[in-house]
Protein backbone atom coordinates (compact mmCIF):
# COMPACT_ATOMS: atom_id res chain seq x y z
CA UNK A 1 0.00 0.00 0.00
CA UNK A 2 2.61 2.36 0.83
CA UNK A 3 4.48 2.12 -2.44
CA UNK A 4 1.52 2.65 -4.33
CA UNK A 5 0.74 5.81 -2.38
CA UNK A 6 4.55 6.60 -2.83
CA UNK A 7 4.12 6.15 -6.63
CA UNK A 8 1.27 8.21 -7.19
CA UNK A 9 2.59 11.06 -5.44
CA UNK A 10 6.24 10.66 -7.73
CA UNK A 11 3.50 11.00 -10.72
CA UNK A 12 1.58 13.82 -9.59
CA UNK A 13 5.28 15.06 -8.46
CA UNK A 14 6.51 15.03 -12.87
CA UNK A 15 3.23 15.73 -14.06
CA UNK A 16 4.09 18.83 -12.26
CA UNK A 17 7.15 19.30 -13.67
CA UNK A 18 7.68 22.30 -16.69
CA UNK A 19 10.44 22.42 -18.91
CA UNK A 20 11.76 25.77 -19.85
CA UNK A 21 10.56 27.52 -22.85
CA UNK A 22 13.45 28.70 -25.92
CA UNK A 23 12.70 32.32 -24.56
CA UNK A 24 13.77 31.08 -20.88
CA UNK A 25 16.76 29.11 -22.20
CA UNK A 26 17.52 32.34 -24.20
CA UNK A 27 17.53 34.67 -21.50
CA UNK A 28 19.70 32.56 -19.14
CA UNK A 29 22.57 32.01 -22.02
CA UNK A 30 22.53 35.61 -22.01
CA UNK A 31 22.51 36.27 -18.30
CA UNK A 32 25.61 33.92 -18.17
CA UNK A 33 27.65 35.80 -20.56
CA UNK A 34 26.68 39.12 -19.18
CA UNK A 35 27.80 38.24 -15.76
CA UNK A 36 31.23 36.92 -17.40
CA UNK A 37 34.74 38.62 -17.76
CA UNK A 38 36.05 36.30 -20.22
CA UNK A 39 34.12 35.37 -23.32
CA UNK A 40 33.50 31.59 -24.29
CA UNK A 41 36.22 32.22 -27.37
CA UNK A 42 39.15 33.36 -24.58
CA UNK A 43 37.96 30.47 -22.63
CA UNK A 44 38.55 27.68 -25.21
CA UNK A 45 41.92 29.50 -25.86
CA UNK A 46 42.76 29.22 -22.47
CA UNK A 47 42.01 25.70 -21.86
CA UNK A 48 43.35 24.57 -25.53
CA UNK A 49 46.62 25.81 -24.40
CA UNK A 50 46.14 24.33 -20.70
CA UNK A 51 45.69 21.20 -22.52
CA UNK A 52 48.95 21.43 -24.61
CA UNK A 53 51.26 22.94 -21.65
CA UNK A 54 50.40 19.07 -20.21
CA UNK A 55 51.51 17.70 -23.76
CA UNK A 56 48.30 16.30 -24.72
CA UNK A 57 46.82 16.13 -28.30
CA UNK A 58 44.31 18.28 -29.08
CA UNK A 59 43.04 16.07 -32.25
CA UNK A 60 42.55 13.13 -29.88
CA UNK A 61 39.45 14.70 -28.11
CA UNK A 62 36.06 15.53 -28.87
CA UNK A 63 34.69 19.13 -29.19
CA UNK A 64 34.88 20.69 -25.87
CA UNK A 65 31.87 21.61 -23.95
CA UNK A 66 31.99 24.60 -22.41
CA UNK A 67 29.94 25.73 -18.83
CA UNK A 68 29.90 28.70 -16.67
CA UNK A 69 29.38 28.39 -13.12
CA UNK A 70 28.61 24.60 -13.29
CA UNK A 71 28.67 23.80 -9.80
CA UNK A 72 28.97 26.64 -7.64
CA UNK A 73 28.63 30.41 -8.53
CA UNK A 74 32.19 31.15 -7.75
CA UNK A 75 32.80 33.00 -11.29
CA UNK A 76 34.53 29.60 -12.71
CA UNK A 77 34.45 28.54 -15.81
CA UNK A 78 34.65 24.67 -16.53
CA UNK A 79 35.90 22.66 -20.40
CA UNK A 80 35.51 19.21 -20.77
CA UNK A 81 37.96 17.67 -23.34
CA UNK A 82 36.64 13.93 -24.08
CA UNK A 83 38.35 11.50 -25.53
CA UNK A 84 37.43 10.36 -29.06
CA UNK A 85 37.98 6.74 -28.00
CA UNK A 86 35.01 7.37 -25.29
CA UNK A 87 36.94 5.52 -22.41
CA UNK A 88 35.85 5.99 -19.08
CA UNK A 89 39.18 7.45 -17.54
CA UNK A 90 39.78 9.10 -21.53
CA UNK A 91 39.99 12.73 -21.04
CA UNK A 92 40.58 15.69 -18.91
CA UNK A 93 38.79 18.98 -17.46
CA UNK A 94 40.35 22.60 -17.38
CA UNK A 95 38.78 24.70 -14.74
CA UNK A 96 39.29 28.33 -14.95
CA UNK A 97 38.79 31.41 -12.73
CA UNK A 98 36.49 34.28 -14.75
CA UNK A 99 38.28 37.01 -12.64
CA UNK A 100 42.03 35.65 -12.89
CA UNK A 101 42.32 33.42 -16.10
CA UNK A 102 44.23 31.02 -14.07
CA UNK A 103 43.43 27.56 -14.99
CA UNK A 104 43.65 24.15 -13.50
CA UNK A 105 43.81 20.76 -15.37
CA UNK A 106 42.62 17.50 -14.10
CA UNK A 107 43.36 14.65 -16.07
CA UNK A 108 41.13 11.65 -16.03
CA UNK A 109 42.73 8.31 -14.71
């Protein structure tokens, strides 16, 4: 009995549930770059050249993906570099600091 009351409360729970609209999505991509120092373009040049400092090969990742603030709101920027191979431990992640343009690279093992 108490499953099914659990169940029918997750329902009425994501029958509740909205997705945002292309205006919302809109206005939040541009919220995100207005509360930005660096722009997406300085970003991917920052991390591209994190990524070669550590001697890795650019051509053996995917396209980077590219998020502001992804965790916390502590003005960081985070760039995923995949590996083309899709491994689990393939790949590596530059963080970088919006105010400083320092970077950090963790490397997937």
């Amino acid at each position: 009995m108490q499953v099914r009351h659990c169940l029918s409360i997750i329902s009425i729970a994501l029958c509740c549930l909205t997705l945002p609209s292309e205006a919302e999505i809109t206005k939040s991509i541009t919220t995100v770059a207005s509360k930005s120092k660096l722009s997406k373009d300085q970003v991917l040049q920052i991390a591209r050249f994190a990524v070669k400092k550590h001697g890795l090969k650019l051509d053996s990742f995917q396209d980077p993906e590219v998020h502001f603030e992804l965790v916390r709101k502590d003005q960081s920027w985070t760039v995923f570099f995949m590996d083309k191979t899709m491994a689990v431990d393939g790949g590596c992640m530059v963080i970088i600091d919006d105010n400083t343009g320092r970077f950090q690279l963790v490397i997937g093992h």
